[in-house]
Protein backbone atom coordinates (compact mmCIF):
# COMPACT_ATOMS: atom_id res chain seq x y z
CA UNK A 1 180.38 158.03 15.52
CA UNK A 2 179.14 154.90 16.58
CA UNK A 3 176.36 154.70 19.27
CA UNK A 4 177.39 152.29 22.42
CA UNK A 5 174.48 149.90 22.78
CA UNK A 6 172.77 149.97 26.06
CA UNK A 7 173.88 147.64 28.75
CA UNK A 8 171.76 144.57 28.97
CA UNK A 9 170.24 142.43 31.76
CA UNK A 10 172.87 140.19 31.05
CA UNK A 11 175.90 142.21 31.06
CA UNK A 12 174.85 143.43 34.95
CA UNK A 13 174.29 139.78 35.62
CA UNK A 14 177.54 139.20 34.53
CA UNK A 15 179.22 141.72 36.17
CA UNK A 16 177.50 140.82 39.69
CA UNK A 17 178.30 137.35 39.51
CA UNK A 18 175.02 135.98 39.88
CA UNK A 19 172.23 135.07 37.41
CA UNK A 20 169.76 137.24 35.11
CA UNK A 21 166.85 136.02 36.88
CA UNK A 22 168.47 137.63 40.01
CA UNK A 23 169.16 140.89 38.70
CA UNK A 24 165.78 140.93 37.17
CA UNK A 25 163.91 140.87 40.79
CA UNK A 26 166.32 143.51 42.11
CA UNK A 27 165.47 145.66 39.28
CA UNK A 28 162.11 145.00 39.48
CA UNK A 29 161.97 145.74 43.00
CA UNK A 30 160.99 142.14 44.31
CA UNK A 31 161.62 141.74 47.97
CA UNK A 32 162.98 137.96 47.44
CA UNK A 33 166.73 138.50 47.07
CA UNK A 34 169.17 138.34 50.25
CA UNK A 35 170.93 141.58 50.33
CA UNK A 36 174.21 140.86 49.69
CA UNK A 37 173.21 139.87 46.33
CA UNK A 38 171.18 142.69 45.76
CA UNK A 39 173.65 145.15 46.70
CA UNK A 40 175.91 143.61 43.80
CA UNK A 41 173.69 143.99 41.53
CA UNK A 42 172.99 147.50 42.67
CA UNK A 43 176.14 148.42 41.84
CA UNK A 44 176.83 146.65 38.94
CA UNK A 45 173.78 148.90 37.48
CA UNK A 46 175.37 152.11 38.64
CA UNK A 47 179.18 150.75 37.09
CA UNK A 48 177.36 149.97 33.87
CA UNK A 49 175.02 152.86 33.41
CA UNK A 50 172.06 149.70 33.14
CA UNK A 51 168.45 151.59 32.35
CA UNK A 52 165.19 149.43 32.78
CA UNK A 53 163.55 149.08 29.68
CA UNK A 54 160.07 150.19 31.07
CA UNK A 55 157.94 148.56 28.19
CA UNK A 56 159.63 145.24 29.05
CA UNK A 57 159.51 145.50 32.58
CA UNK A 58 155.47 146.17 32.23
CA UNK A 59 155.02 142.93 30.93
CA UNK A 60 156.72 141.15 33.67
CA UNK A 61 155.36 142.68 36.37
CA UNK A 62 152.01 144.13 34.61
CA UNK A 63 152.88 147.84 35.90
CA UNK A 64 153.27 150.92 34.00
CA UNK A 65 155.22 152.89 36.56
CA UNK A 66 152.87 155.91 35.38
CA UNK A 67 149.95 157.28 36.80
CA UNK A 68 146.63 159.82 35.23
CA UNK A 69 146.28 162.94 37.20
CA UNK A 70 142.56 163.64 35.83
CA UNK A 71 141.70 167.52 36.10
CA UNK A 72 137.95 167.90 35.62
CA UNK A 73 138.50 171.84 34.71
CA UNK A 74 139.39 173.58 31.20
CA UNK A 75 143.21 174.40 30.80
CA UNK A 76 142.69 178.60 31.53
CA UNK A 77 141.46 177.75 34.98
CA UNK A 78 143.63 174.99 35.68
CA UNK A 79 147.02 177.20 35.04
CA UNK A 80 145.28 180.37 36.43
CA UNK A 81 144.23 178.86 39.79
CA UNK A 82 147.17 177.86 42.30
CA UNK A 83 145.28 175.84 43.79
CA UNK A 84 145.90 173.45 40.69
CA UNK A 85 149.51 174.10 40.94
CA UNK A 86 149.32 173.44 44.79
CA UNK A 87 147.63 170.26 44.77
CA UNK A 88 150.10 169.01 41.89
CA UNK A 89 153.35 169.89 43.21
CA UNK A 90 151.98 167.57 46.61
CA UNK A 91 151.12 164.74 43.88
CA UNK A 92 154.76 165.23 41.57
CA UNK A 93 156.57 164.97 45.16
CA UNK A 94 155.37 161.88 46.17
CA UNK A 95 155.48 160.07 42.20
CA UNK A 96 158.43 160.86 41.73
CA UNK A 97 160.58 159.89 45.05
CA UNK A 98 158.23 156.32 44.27
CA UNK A 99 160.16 156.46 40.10
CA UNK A 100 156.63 156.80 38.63
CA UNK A 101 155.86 159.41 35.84
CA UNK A 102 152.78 161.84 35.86
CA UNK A 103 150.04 161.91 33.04
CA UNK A 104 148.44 164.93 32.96
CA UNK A 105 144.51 164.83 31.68
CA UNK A 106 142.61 168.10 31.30
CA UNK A 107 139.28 168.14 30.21
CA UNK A 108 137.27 170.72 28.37
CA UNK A 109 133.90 169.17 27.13
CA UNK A 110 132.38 165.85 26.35
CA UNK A 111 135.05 165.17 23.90
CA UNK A 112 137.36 164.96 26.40
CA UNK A 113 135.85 163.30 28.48
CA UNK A 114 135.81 160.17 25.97
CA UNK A 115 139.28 160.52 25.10
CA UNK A 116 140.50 160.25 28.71
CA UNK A 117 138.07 157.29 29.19
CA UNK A 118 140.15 155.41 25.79
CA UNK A 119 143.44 156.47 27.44
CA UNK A 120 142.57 155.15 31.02
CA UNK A 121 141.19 151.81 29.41
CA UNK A 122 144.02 151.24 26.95
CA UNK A 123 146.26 150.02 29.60
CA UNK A 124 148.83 153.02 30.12
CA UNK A 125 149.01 153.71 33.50
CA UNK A 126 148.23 151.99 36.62
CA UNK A 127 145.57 153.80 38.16
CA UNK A 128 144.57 157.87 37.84
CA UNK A 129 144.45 160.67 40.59
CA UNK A 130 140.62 162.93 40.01
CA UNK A 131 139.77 166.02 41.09
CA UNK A 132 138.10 168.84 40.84
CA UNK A 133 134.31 167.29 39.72
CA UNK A 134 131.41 168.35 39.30
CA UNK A 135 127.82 166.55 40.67
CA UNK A 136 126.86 165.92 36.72
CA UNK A 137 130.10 165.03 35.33
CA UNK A 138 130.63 161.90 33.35
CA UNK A 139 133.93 160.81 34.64
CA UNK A 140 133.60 158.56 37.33
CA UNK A 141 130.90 156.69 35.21
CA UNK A 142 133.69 156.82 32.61
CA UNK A 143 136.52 155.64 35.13
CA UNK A 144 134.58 152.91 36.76
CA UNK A 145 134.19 151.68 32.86
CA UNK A 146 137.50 151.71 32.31
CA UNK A 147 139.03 149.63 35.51
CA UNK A 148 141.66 151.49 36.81
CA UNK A 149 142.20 151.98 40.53
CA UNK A 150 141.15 155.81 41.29
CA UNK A 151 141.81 157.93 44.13
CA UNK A 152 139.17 161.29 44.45
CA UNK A 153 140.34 164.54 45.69
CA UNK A 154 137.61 166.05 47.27
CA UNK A 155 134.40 163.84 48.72
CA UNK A 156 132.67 162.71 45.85
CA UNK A 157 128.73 163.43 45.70
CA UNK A 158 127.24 161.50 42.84
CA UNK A 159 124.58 158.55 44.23
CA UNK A 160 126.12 155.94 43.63
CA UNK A 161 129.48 157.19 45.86
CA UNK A 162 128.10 157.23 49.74
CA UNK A 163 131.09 157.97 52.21
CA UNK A 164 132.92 155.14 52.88
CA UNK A 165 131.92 153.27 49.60
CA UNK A 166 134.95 150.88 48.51
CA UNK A 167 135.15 152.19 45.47
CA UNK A 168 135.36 156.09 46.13
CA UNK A 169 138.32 156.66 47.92
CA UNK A 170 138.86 160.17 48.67
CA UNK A 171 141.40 162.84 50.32
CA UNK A 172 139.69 165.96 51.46
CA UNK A 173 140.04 168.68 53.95
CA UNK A 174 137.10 169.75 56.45
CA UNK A 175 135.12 171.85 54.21
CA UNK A 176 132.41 172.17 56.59
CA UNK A 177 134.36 172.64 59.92
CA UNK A 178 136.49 175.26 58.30
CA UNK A 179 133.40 177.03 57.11
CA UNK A 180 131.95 176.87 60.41
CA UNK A 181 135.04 178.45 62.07
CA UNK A 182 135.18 181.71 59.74
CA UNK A 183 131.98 182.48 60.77
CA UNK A 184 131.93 182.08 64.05
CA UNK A 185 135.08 184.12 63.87
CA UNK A 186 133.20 186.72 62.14
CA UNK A 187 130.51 186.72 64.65
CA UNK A 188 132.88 187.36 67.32
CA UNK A 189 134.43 190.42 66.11
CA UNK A 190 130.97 191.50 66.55
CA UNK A 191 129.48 191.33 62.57
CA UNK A 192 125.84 190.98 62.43
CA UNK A 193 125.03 190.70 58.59
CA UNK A 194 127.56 188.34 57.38
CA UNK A 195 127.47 187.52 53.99
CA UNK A 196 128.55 184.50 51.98
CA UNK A 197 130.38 183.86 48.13
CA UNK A 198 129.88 180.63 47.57
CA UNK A 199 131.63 178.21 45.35
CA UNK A 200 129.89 176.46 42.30
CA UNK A 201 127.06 174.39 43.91
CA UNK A 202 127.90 171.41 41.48
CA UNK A 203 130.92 170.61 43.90
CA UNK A 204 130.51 169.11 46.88
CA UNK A 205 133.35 171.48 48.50
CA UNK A 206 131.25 174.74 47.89
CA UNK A 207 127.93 172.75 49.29
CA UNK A 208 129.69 171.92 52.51
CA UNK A 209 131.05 175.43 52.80
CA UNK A 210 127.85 176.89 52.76
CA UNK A 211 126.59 174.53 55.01
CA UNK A 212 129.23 175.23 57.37
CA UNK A 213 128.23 178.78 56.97
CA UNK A 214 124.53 178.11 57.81
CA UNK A 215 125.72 176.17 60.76
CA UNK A 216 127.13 179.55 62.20
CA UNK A 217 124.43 181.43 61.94
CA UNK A 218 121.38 181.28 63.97
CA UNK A 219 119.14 183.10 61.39
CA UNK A 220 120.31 183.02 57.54
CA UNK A 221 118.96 185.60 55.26
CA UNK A 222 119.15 184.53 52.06
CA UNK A 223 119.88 187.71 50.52
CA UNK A 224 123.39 187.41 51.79
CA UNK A 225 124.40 184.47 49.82
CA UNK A 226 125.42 184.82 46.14
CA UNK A 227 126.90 181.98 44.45
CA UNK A 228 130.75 182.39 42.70
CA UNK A 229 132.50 180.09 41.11
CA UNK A 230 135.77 180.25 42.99
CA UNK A 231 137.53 182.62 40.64
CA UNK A 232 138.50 186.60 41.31
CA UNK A 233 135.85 187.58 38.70
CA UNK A 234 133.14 185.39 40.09
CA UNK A 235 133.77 187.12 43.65
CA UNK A 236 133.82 190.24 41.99
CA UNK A 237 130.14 189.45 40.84
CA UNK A 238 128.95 188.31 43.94
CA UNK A 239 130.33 191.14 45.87
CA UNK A 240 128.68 193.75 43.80
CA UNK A 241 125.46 191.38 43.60
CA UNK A 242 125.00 191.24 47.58
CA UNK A 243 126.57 195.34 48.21
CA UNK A 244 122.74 195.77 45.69
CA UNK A 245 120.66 193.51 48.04
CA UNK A 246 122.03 194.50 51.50
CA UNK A 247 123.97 197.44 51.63
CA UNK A 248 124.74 197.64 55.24
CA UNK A 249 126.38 194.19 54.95
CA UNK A 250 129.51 194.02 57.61
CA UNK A 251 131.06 190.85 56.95
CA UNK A 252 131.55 188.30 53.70
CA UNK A 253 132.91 184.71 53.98
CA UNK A 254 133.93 183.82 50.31
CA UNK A 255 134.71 180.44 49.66
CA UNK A 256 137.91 180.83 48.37
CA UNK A 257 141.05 182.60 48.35
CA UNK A 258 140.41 183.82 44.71
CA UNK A 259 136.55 184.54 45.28
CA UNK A 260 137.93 186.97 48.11
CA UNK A 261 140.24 188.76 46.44
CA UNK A 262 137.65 189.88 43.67
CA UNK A 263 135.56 190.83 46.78
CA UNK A 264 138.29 193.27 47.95
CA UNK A 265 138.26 194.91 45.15
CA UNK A 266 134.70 195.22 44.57
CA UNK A 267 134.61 196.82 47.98
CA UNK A 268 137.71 199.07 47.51
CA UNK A 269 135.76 200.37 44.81
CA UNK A 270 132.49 201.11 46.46
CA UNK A 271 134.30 202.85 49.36
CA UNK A 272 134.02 200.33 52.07
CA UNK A 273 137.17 200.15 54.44
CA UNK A 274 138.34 196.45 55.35
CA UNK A 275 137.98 195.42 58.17
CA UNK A 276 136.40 198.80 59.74
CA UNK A 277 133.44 198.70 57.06
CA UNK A 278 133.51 195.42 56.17
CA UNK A 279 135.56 191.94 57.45
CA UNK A 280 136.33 189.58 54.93
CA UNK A 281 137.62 185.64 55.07
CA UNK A 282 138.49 183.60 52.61
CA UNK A 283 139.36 179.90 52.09
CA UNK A 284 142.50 178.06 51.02
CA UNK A 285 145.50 180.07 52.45
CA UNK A 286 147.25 179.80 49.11
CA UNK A 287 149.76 182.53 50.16
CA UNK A 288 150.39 183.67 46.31
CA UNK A 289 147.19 185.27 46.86
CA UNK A 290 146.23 185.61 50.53
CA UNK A 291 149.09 187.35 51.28
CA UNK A 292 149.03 189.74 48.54
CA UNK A 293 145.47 191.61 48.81
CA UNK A 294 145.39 194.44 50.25
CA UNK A 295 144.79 194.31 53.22
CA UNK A 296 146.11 190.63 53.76
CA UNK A 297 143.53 188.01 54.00
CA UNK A 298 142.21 186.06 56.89
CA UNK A 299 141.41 182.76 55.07
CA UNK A 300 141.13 178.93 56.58
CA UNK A 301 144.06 177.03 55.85
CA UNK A 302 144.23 173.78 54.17
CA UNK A 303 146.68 171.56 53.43
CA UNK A 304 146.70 171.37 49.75
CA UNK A 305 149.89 170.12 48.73
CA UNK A 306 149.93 167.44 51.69
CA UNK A 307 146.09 166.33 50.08
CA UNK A 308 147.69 166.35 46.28
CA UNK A 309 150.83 163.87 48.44
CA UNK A 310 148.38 161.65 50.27
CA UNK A 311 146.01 161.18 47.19
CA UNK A 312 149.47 159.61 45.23
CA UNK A 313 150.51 157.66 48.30
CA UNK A 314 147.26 155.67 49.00
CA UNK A 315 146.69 154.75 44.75
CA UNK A 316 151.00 153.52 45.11
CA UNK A 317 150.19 151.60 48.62
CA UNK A 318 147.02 150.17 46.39
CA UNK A 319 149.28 149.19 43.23
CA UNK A 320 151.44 147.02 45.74
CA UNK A 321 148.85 145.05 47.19
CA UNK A 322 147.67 147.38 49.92
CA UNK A 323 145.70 150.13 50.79
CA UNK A 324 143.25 150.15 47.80
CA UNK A 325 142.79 146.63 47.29
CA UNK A 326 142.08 146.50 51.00
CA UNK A 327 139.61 149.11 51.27
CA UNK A 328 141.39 152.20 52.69
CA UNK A 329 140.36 154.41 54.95
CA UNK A 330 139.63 157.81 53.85
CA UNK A 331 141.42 161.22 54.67
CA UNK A 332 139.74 163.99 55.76
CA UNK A 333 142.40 166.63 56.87
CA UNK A 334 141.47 169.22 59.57
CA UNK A 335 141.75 173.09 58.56
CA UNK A 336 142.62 176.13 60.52
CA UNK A 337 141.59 179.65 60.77
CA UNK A 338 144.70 181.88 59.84
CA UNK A 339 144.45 185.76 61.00
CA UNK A 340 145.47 188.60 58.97
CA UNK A 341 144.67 191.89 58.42
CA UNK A 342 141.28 191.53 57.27
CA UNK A 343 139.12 190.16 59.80
């Protein structure tokens, strides 16, 4: 059976009556044709079943209709963390209702991080989405190298990337602020030895969460901190860590969702009732976890999926001329303390 050969630029052209140079800027999405005309063409494409060649259509208007969403984390945490999945549904949303495909880069060591530098550079996409870095990582060194327009999740924290820079553009959420609040919240229930799992202390996130917690706290003993690394088994560590150092410990913070729930069932296990014993918060509000400990968690919400949307929209306002080109503004999203059962 013979295949029927795709419909051509010519054919719609032909069909709408007008010429292929027309139909070309309607398919290419160029604001210059009066509507009537483009509507003809529009549906002479739908009558003829006409697909953009993509690879064509680059060269004209020097866009790839694809963008990098750089993960600076190994594959196990990336698909065992919802956050991940959070923060990418938000990005896939907003690509996709714009027709632009998603490249997903993971990287597990310095290998990686030279391979995604070659992709970025080779010219396949037209700018890439980062997040998830760490204060010594080679990628934005790498990315700069390469040219592409970049948008950061999370405030970046290497020198050379002072708030506000031009080129650092970043979506976060108030690390800090949200910190601050869960404390304070603790406080007021009456908690005198709050304690504090913090995130890896290469990420800027985790550093302003424990600042936020020292902002709470009029006197900070430093045996209640114990640094995590934002996973169930790093809170799990922690937990048992401080429960050594300061037994009588009535409160944790843990500066994350996962962190927390490795807490909970550190302290199940020692005997400590939550919240009678011991109150716990967490960080996030990814409800695939904070809603399934036991008892369920009081954690500060953030936004994640509306962070992984806004990243996408300000690189796609960029790629037409605004927004990055410009200098945009960056997003910091507030965050709010969400009561459950455990604090």
């Amino acid at each position: 059976m013979t295949e029927e050969p795709r419909p051509t630029l010519e054919a719609v052209a032909a069909r709408a009556g007008v010429s292929r140079a027309t139909v070309s800027r309607v398919v290419n999405g160029d604001p210059g044709v009066r509507e009537v005309l483009a509507e003809r063409v529009r549906h002479a494409v739908d009558e003829l079943g006409y697909v953009p060649n993509r690879a064509a259509r680059s060269l004209v208007t020097r866009r790839h209709d694809a963008v990098a969403v750089v993960i600076a984390e190994p594959e196990t945490r990336v698909f065992a963390d919802p956050f991940f999945a959070l923060q990418l549904r938000g990005i896939s949303k907003e690509l996709t209702a714009r027709d632009v495909q998603l490249v997903l880069l993971l990287t597990e060591g310095r290998d990686d991080h030279e391979r995604v530098g070659r992709y970025l550079a080779g010219g396949h996409v037209d700018g890439a989405l980062v997040f998830s870095l760490h204060l010594d990582d080679p990628l934005p060194a790498i990315i700069r190298r390469a040219g592409v327009p970049t948008v950061f999740g999370g405030r970046p924290g290497w020198p050379d990337a002072a708030e506000g820079e031009r080129g650092a553009p970043y979506v976060d959420c108030d690390n800090r602020g949200g910190a601050r609040e869960a404390v304070r919240h603790l406080v007021g229930l009456g908690r005198g030895r709050v304690a504090h799992i913090t995130g890896p202390l290469d990420q800027i996130s985790a550093v302003d969460r424990l600042d936020g917690y020292r902002d709470a706290l009029a006197d900070v003993d430093p045996r209640l901190t114990a640094e995590g690394d934002f996973t169930p088994a790093g809170g799990e560590r922690a937990m048992r860590e401080l429960l050594d150092r300061v037994p009588e410990l009535d409160a944790v913070f843990a500066a994350n969702d996962l962190s927390a729930s490795g807490a909970l069932r550190v302290l199940r296990e020692r005997g400590r009732r939550v919240p009678d014993d011991v109150a716990v918060v967490g960080f996030d509000d990814m409800l695939p976890v904070a809603e399934q400990t036991d008892p369920p968690l009081t954690t500060v919400r953030q936004d994640i999926q509306e962070m992984g949307r806004l990243m996408a929209d300000m690189l796609l306002r960029g790629r037409g001329g605004e927004g990055l080109a410009s200098g945009p503004e960056n997003v910091v999203l507030p965050t709010a303390l969400v009561r459950r059962a455990s604090a």
